[in-house]
N, C-alpha and C. Protein backbone atom coordinates (compact mmCIF):
# COMPACT_ATOMS: atom_id res chain seq x y z
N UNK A 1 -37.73 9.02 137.69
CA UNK A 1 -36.89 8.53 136.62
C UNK A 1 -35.42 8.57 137.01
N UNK A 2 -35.07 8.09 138.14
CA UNK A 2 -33.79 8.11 138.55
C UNK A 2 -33.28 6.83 138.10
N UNK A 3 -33.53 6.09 137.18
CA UNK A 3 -33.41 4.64 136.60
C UNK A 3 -31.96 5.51 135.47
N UNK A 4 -31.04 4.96 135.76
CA UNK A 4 -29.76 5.17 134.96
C UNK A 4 -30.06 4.98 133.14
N UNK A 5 -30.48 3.58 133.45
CA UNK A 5 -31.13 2.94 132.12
C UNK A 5 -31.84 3.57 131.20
N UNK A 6 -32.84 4.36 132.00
CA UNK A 6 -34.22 5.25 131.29
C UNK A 6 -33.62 6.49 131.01
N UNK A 7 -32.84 6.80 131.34
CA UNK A 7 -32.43 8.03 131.65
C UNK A 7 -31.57 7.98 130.02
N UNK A 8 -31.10 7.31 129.95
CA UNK A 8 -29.80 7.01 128.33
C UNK A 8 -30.89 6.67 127.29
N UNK A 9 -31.74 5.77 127.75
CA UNK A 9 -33.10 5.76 126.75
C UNK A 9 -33.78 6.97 126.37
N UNK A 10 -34.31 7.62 126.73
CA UNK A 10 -34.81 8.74 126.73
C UNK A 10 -34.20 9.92 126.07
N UNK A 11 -33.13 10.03 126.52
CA UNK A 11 -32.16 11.00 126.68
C UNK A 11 -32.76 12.43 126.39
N UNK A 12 -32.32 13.15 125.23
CA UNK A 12 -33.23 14.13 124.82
C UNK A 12 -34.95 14.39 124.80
N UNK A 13 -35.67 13.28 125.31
CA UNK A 13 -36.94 13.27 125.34
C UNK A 13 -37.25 13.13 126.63
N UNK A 14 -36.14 12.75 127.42
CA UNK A 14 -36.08 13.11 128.92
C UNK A 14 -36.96 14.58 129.95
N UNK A 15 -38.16 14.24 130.36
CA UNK A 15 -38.86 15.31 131.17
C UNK A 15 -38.45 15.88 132.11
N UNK A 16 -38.46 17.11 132.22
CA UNK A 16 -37.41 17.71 133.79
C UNK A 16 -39.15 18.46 134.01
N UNK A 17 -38.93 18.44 135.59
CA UNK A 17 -39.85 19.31 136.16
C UNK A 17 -39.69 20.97 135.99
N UNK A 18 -40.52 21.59 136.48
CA UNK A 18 -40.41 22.90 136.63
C UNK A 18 -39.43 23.38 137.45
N UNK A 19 -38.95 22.68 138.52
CA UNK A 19 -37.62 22.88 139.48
C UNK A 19 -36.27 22.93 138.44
N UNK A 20 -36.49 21.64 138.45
CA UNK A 20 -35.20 21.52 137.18
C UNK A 20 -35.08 22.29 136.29
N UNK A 21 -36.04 22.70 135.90
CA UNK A 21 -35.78 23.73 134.94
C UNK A 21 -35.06 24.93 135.08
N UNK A 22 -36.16 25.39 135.66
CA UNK A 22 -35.37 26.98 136.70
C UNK A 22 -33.99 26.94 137.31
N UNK A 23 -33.67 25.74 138.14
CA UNK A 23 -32.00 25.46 138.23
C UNK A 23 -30.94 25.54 137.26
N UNK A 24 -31.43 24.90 135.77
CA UNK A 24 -31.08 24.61 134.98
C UNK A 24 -30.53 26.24 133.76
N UNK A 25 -31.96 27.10 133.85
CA UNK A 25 -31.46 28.29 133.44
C UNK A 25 -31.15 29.41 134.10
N UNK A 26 -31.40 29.02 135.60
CA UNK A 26 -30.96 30.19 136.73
C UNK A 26 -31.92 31.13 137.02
N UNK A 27 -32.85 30.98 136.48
CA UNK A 27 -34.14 31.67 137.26
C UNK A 27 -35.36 31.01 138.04
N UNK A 28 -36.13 31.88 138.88
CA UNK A 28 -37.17 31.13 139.90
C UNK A 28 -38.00 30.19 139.16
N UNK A 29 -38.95 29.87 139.91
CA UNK A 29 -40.04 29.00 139.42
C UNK A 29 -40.99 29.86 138.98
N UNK A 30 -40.81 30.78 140.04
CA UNK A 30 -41.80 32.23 140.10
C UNK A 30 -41.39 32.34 138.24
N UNK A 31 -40.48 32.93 137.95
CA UNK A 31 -40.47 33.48 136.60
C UNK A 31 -40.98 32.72 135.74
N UNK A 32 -40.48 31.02 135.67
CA UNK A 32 -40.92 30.28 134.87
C UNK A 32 -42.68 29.99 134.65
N UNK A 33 -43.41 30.03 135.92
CA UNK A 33 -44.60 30.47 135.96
C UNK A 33 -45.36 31.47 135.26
N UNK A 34 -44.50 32.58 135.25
CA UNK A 34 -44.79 34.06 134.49
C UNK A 34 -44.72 33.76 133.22
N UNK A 35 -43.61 33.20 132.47
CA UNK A 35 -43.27 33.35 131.11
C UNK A 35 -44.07 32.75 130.45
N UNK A 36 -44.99 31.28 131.04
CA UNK A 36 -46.18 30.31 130.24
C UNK A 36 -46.95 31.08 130.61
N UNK A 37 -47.62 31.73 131.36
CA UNK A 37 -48.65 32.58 131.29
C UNK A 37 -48.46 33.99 130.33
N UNK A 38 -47.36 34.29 130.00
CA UNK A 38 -47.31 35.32 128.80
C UNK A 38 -46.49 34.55 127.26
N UNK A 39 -47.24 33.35 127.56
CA UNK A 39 -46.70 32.57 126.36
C UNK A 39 -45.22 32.76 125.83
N UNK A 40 -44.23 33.18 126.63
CA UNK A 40 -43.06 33.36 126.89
C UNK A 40 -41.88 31.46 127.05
N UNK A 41 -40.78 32.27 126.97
CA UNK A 41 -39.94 31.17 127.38
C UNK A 41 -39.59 29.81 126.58
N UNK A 42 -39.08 28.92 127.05
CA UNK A 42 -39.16 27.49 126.55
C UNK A 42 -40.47 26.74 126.44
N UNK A 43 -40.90 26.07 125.37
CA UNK A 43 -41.71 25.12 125.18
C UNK A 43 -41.94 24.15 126.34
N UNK A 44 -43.17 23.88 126.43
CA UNK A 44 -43.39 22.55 127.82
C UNK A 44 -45.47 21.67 127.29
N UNK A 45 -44.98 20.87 128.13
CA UNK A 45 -46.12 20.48 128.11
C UNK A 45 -46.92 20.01 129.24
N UNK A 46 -48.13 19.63 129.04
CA UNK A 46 -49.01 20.20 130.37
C UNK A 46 -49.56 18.32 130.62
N UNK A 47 -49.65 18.20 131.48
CA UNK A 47 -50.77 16.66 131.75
C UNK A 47 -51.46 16.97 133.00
N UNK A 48 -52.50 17.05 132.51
CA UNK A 48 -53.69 17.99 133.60
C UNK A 48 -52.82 18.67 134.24
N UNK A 49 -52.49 19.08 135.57
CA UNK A 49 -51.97 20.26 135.92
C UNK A 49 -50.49 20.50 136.00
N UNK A 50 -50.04 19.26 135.42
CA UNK A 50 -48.59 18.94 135.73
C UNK A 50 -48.26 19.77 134.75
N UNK A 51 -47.13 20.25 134.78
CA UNK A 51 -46.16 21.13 133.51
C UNK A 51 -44.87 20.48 133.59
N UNK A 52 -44.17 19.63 132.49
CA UNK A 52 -43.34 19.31 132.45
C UNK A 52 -42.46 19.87 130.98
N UNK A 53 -40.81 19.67 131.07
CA UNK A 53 -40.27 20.30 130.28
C UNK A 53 -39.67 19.13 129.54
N UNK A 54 -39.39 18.83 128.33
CA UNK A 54 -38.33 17.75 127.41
C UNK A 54 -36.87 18.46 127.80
N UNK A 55 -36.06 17.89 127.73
CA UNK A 55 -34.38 18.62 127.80
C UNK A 55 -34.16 19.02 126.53
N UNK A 56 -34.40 17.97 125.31
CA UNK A 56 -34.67 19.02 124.13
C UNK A 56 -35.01 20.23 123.99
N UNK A 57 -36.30 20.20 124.79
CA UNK A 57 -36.76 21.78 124.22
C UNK A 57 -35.79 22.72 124.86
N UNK A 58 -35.38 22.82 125.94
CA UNK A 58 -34.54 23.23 127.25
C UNK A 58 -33.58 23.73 125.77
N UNK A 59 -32.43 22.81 126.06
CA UNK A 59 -31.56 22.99 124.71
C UNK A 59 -31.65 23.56 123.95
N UNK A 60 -32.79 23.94 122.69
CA UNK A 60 -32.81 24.23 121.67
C UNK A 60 -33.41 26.02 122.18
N UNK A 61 -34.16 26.12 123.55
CA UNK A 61 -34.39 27.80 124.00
C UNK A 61 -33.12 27.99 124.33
N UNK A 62 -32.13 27.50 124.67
CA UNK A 62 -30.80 28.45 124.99
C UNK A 62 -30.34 28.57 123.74
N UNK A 63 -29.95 27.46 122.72
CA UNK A 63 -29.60 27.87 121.33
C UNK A 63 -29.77 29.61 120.75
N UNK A 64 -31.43 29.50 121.10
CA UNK A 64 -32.27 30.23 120.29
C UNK A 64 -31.88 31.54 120.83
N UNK A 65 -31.40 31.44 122.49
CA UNK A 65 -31.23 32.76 122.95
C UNK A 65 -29.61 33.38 122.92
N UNK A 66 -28.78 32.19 122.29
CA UNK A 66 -27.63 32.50 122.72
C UNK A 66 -27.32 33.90 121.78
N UNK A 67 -26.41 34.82 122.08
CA UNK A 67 -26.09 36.35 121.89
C UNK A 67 -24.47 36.19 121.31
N UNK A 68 -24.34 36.46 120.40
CA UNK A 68 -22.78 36.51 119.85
C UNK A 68 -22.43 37.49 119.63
N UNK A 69 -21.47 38.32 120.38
CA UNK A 69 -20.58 39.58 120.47
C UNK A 69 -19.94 39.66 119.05
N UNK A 70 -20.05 40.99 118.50
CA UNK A 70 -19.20 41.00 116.97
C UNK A 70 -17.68 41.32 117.88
């Protein structure tokens, strides 16, 4: 999906791999592996063995995790 076009179409419904992901929040693949197996982490979805992530969901787990200092 390196199509510029698809990419603005999509946008938020846009699929990132498991690489991307882990780049994306700064941890391994290794971890991201761990956290769906302890039903952990960001939301994803599966197509037979593929695991792919929406950027939505991405987005809305950092929301969820962000920490505000009093």
């Amino acid at each position: 999906m390196k199509n510029g076009r698809l990419d603005r179409e999509l946008g938020e419904n846009r699929c990132l791999n498991v690489s991307e992901v882990a780049d994306l929040l700064g941890v391994s693949i290794n971890t991201l592996n761990a956290w769906r197996s302890q039903r952990r982490g960001p939301v994803y979805e599966k197509f037979g063995s593929r695991v792919v992530y929406r950027l939505a969901d991405i987005q809305e787990y950092i929301a969820r995790n962000r920490i505000k200092p009093d």
